[in-house]
PDB file of N, CA and C in Angstrom:
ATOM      1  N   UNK A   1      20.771 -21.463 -24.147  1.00  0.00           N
ATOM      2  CA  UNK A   1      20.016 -21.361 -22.908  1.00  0.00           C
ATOM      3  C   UNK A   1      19.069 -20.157 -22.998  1.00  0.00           C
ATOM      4  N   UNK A   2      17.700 -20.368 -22.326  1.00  0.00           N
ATOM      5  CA  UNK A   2      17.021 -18.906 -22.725  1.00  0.00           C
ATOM      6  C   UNK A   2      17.671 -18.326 -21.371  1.00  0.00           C
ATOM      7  N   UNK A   3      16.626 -17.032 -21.971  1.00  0.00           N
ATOM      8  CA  UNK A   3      17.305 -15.485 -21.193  1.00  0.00           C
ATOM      9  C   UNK A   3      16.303 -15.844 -19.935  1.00  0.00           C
ATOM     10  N   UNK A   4      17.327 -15.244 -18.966  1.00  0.00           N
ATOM     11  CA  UNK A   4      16.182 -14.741 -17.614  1.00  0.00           C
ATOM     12  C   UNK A   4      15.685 -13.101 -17.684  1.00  0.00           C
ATOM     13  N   UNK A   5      14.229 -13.929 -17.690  1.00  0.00           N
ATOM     14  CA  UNK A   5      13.193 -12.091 -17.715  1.00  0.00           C
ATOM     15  C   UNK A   5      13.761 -11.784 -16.552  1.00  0.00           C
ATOM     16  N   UNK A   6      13.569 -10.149 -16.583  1.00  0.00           N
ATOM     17  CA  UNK A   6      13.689  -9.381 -15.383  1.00  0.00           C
ATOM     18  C   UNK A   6      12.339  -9.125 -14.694  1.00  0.00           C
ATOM     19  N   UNK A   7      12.891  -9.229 -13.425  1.00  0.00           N
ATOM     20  CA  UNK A   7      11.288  -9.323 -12.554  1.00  0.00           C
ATOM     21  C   UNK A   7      11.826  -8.115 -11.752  1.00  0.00           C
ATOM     22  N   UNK A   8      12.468  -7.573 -11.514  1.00  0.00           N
ATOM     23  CA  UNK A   8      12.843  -6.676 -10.581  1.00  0.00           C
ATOM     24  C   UNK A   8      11.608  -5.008 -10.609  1.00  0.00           C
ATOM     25  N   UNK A   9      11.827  -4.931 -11.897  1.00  0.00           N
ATOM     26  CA  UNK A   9      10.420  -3.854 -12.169  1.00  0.00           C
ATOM     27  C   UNK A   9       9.196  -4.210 -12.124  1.00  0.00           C
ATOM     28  N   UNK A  10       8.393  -4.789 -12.027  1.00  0.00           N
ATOM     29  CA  UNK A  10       7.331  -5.612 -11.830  1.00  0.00           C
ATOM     30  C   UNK A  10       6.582  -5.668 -10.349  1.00  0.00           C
ATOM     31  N   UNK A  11       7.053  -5.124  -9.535  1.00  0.00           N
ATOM     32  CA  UNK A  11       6.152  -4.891  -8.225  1.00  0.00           C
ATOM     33  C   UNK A  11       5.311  -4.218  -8.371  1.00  0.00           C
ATOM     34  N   UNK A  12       4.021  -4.710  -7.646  1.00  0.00           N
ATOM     35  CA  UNK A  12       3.063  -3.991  -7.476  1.00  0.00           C
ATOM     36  C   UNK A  12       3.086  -2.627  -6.569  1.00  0.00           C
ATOM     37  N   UNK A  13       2.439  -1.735  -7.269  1.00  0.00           N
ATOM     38  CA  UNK A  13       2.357  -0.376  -6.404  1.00  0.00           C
ATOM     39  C   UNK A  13       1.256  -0.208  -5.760  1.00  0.00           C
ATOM     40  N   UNK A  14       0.515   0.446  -5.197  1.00  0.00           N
ATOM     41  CA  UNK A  14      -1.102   0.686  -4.683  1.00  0.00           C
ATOM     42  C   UNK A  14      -1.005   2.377  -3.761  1.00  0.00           C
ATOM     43  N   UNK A  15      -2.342   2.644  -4.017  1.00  0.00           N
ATOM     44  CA  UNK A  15      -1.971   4.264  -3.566  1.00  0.00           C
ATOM     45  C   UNK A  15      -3.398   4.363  -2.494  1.00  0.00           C
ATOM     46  N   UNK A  16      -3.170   5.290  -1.171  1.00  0.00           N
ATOM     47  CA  UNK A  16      -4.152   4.686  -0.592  1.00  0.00           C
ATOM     48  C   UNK A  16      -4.265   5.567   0.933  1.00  0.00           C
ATOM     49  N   UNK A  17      -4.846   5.818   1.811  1.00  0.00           N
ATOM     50  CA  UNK A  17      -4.696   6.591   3.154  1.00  0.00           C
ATOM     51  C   UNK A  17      -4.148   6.024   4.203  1.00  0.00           C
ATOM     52  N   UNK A  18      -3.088   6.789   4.587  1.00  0.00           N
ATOM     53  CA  UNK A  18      -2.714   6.044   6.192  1.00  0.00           C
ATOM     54  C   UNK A  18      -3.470   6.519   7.606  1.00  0.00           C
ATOM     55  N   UNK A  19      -3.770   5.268   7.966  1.00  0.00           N
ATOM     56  CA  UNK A  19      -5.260   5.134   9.056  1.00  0.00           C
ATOM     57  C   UNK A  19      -4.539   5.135  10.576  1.00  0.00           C
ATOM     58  N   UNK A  20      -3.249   5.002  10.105  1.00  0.00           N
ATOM     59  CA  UNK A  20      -2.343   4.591  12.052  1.00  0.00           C
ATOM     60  C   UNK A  20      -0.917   4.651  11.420  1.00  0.00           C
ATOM     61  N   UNK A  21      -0.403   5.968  12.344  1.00  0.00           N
ATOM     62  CA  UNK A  21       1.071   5.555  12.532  1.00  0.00           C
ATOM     63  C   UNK A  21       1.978   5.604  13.696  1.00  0.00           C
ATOM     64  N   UNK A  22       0.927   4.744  14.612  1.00  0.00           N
ATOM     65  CA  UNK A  22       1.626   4.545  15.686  1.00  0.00           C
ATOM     66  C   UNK A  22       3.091   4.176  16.279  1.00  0.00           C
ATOM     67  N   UNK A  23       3.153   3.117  15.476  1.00  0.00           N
ATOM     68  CA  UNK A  23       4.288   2.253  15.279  1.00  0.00           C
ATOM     69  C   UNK A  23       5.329   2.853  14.730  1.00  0.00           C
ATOM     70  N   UNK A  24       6.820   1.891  14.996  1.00  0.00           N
ATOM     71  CA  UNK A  24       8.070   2.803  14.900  1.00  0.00           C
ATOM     72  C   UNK A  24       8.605   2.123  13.423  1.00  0.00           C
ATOM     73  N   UNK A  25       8.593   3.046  12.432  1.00  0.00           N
ATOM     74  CA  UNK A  25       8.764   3.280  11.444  1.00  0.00           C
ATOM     75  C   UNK A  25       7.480   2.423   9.818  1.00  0.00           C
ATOM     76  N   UNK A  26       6.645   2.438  10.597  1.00  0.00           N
ATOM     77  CA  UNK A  26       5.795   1.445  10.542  1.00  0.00           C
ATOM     78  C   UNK A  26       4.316   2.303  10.321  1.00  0.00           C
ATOM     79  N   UNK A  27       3.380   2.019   9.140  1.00  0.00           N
ATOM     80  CA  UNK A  27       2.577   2.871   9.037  1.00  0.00           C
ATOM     81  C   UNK A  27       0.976   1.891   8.425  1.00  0.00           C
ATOM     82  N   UNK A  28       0.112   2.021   8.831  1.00  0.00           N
ATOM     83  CA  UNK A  28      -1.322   1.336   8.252  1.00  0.00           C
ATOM     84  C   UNK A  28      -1.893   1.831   7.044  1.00  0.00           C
ATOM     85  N   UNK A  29      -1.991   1.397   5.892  1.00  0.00           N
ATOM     86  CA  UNK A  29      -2.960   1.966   4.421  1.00  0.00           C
ATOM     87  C   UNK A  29      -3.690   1.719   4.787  1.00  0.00           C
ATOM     88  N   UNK A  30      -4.728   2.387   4.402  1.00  0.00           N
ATOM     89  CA  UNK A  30      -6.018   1.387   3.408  1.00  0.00           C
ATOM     90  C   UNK A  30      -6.483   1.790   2.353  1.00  0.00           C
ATOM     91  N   UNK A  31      -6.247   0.482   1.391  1.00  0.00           N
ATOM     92  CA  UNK A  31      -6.813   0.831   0.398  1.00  0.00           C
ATOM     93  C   UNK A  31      -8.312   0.232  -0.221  1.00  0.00           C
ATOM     94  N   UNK A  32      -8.682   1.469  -0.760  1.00  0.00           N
ATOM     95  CA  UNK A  32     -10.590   1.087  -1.220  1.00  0.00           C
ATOM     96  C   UNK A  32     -10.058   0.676  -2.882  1.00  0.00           C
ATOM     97  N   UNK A  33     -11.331  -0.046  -2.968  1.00  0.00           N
ATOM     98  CA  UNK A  33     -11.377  -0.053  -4.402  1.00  0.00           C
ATOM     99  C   UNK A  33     -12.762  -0.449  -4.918  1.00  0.00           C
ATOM    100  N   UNK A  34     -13.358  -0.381  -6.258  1.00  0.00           N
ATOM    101  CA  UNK A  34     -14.840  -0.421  -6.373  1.00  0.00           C
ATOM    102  C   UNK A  34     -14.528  -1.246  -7.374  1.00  0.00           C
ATOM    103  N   UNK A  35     -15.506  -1.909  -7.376  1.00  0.00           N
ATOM    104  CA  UNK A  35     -16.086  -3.626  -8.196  1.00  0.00           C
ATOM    105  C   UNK A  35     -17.497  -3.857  -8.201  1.00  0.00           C
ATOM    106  N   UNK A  36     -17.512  -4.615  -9.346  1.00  0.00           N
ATOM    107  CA  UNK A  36     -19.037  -4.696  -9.587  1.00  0.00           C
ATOM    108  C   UNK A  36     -19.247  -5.772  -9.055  1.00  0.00           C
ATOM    109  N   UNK A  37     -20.447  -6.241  -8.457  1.00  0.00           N
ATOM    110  CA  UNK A  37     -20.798  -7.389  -7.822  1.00  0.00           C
ATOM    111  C   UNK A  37     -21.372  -8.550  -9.661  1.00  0.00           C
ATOM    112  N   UNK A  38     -20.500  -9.594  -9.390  1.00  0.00           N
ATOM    113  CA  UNK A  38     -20.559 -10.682 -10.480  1.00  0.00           C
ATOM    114  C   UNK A  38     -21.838 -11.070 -11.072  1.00  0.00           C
ATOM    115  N   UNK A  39     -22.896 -11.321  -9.585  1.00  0.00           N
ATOM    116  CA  UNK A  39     -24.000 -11.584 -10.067  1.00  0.00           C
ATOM    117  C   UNK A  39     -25.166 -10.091 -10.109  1.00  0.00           C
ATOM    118  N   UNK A  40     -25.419  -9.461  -8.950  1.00  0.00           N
ATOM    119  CA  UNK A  40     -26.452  -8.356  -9.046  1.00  0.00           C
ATOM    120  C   UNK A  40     -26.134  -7.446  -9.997  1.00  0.00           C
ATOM    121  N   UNK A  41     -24.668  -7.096  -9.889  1.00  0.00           N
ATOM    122  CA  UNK A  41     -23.914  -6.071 -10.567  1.00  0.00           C
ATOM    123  C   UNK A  41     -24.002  -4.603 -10.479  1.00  0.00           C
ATOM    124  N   UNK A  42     -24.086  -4.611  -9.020  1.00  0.00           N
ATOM    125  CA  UNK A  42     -24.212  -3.031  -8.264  1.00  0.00           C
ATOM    126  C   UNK A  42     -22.891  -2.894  -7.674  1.00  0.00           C
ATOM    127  N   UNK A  43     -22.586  -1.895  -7.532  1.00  0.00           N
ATOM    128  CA  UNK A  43     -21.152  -1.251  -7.471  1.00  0.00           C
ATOM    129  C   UNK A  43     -20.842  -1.389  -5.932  1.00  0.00           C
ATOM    130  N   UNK A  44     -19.688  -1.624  -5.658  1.00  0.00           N
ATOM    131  CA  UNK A  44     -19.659  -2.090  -4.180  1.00  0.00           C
ATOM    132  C   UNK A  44     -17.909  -1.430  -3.707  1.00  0.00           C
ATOM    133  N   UNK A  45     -17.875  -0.901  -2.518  1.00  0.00           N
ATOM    134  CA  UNK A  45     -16.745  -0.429  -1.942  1.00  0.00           C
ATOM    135  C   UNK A  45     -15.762  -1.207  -1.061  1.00  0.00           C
ATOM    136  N   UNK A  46     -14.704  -2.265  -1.673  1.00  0.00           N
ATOM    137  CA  UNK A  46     -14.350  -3.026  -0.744  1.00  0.00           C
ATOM    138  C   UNK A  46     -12.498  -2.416  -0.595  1.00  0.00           C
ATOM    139  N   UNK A  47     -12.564  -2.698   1.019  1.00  0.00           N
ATOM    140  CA  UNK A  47     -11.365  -1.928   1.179  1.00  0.00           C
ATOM    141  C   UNK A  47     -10.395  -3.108   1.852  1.00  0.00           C
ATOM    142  N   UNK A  48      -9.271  -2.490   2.243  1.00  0.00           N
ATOM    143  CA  UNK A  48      -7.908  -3.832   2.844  1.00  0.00           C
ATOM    144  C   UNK A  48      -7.284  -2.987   3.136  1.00  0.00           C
ATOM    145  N   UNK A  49      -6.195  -3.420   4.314  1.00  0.00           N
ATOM    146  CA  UNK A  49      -5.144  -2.177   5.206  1.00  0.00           C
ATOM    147  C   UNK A  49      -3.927  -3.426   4.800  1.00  0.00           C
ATOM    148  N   UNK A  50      -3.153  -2.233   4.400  1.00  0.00           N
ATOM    149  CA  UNK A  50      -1.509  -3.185   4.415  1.00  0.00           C
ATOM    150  C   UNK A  50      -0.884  -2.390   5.592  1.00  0.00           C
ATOM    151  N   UNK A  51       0.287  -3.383   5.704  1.00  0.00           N
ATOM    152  CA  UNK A  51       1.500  -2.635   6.911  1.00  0.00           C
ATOM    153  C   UNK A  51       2.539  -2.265   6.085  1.00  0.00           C
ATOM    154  N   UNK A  52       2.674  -1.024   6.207  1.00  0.00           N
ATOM    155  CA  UNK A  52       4.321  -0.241   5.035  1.00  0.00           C
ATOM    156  C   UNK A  52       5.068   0.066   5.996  1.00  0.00           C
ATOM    157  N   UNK A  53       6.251  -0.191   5.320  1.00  0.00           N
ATOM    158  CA  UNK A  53       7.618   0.116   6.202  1.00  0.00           C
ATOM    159  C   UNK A  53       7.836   1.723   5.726  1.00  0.00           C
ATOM    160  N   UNK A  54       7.846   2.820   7.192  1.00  0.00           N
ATOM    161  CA  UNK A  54       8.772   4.008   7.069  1.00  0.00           C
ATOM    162  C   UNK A  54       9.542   4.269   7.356  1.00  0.00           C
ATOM    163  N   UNK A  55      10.830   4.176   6.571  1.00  0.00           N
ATOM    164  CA  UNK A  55      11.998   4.330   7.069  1.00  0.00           C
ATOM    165  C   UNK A  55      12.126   5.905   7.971  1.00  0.00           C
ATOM    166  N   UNK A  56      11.705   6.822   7.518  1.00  0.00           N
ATOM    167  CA  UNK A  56      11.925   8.214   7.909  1.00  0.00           C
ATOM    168  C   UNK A  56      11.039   8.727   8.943  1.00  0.00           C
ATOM    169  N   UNK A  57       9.686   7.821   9.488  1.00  0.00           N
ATOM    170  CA  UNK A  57       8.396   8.136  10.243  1.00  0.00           C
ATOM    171  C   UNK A  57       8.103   9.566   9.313  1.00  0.00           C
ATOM    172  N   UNK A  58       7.802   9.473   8.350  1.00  0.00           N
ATOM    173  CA  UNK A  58       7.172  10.958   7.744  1.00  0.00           C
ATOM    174  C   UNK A  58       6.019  10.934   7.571  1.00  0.00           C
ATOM    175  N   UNK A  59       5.510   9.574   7.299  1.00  0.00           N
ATOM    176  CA  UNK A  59       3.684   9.634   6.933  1.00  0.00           C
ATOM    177  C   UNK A  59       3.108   9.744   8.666  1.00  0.00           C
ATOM    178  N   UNK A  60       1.909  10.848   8.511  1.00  0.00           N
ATOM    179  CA  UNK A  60       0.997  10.939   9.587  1.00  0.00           C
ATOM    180  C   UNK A  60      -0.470  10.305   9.003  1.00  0.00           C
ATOM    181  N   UNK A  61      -1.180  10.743   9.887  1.00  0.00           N
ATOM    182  CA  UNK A  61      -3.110  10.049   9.476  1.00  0.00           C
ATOM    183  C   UNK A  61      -3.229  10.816   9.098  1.00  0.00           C
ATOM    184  N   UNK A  62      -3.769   9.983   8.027  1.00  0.00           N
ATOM    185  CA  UNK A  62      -4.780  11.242   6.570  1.00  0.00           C
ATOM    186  C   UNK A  62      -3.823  11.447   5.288  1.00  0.00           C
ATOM    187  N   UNK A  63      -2.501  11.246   5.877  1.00  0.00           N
ATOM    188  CA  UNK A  63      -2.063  11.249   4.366  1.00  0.00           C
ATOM    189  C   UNK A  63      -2.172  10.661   3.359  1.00  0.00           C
ATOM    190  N   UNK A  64      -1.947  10.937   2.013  1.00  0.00           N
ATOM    191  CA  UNK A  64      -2.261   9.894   0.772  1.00  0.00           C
ATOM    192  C   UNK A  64      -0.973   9.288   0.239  1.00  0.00           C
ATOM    193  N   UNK A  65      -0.680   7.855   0.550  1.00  0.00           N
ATOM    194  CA  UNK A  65       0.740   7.803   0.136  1.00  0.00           C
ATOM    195  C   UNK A  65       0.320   6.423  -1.008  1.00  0.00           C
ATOM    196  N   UNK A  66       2.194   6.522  -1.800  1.00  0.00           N
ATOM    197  CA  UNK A  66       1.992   5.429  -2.453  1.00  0.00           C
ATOM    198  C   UNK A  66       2.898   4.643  -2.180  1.00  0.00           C
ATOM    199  N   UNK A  67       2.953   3.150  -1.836  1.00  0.00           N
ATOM    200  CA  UNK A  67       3.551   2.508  -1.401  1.00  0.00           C
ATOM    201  C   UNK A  67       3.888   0.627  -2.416  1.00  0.00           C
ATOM    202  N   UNK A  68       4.756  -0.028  -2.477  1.00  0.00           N
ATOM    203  CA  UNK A  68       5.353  -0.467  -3.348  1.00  0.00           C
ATOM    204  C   UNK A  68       5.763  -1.761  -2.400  1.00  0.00           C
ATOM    205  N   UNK A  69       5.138  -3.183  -3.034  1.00  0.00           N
ATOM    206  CA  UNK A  69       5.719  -4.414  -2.960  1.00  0.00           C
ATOM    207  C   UNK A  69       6.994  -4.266  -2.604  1.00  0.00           C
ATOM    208  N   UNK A  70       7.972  -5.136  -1.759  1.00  0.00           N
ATOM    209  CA  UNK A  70       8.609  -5.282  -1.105  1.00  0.00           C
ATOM    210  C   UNK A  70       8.846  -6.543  -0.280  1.00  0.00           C
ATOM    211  N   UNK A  71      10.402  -7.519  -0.121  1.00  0.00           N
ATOM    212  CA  UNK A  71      10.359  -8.356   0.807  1.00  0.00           C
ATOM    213  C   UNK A  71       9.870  -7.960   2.062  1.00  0.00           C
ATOM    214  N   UNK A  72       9.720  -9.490   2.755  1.00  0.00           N
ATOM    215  CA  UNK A  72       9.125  -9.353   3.551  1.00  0.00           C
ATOM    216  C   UNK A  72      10.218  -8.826   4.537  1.00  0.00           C
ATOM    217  N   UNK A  73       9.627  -7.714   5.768  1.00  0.00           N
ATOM    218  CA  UNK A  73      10.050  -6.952   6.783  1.00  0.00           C
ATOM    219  C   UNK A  73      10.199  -7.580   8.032  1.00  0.00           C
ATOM    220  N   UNK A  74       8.844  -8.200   8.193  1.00  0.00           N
ATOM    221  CA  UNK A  74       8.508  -8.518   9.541  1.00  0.00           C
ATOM    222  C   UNK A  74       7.160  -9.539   9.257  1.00  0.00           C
ATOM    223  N   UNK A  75       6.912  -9.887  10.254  1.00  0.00           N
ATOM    224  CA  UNK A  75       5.353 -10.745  10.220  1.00  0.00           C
ATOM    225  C   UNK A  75       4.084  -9.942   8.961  1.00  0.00           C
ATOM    226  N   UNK A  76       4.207  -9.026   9.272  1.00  0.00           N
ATOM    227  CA  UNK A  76       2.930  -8.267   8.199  1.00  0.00           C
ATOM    228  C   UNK A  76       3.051  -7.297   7.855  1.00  0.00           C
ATOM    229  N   UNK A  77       4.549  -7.058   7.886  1.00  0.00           N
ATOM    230  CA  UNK A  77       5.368  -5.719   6.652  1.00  0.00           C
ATOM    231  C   UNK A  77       5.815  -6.401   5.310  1.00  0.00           C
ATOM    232  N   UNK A  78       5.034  -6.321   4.433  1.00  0.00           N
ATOM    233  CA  UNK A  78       5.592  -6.567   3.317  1.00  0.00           C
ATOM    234  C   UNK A  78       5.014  -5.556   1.796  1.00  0.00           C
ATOM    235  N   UNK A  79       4.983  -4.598   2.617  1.00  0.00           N
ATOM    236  CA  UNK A  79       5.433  -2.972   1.507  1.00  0.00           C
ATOM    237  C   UNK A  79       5.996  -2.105   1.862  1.00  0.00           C
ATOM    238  N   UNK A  80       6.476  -1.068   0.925  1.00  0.00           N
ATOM    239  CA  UNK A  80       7.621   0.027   1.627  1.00  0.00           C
ATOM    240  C   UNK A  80       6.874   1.100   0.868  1.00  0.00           C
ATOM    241  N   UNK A  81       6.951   2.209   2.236  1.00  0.00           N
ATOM    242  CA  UNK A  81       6.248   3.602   1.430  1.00  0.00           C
ATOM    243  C   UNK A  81       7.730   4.530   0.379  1.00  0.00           C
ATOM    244  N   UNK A  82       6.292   4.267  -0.660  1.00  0.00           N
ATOM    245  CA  UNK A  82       7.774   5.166  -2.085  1.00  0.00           C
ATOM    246  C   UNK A  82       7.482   6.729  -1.655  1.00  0.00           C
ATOM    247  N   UNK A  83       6.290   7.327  -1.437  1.00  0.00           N
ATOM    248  CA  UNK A  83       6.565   8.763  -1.281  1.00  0.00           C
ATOM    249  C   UNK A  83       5.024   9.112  -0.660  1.00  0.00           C
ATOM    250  N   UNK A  84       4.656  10.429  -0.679  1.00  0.00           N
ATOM    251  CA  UNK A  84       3.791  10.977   0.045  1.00  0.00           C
ATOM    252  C   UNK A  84       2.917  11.233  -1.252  1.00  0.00           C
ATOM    253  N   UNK A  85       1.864  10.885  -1.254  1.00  0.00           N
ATOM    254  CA  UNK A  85       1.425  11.842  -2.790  1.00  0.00           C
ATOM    255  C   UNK A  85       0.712  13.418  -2.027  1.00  0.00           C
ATOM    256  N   UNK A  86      -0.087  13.265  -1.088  1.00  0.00           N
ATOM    257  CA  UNK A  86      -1.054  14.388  -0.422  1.00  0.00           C
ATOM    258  C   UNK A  86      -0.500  14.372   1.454  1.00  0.00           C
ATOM    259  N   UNK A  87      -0.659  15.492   1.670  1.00  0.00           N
ATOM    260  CA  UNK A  87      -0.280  15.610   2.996  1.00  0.00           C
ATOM    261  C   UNK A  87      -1.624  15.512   3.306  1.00  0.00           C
ATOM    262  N   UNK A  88      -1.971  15.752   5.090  1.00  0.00           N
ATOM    263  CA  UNK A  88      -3.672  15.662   5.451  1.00  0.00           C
ATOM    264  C   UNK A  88      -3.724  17.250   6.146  1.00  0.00           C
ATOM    265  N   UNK A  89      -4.775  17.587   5.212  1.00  0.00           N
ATOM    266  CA  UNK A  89      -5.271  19.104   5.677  1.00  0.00           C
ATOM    267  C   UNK A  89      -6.046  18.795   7.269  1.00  0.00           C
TER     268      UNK A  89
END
């Protein structure tokens, strides 16, 4: 019988600013990222907000966190913050 790969290490990570942490334990990214446009091929800034689960409410706005694939939480929690990389001056 073959082997089963391990998928368990294999989540995606993404690193990125939290824009809202209103919510109870519950925090907004967003992350930017730059791409070349296919056809003109001028550099372009396109960004996306995930919902991360905080267990501890430690991230505020402005911080730089990195946050990590994860089952799903809730309707549109499906990452968990791994740590803080930058606090917000």
């Amino acid at each position: 019988m073959a082997e089963k790969k391990e998928t368990r290490n294999l989540r995606k990570t993404r690193q990125g600013v939290v824009v809202s942490a209103s919510g109870e334990k519950t925090c907004v990214i967003k992350i930017e990222e730059k791409k070349q446009h296919p056809v003109y091929k001028k550099m372009m800034t396109t960004s996306k907000k995930l919902h991360a689960h905080d267990e501890k409410n430690e991230a505020e706005v402005g911080d730089t966190v990195l946050v990590m694939e994860t089952r799903p939480m809730s309707k549109l929690k499906h990452w968990r913050l791994l740590k803080i990389v930058e606090k917000a001056k």
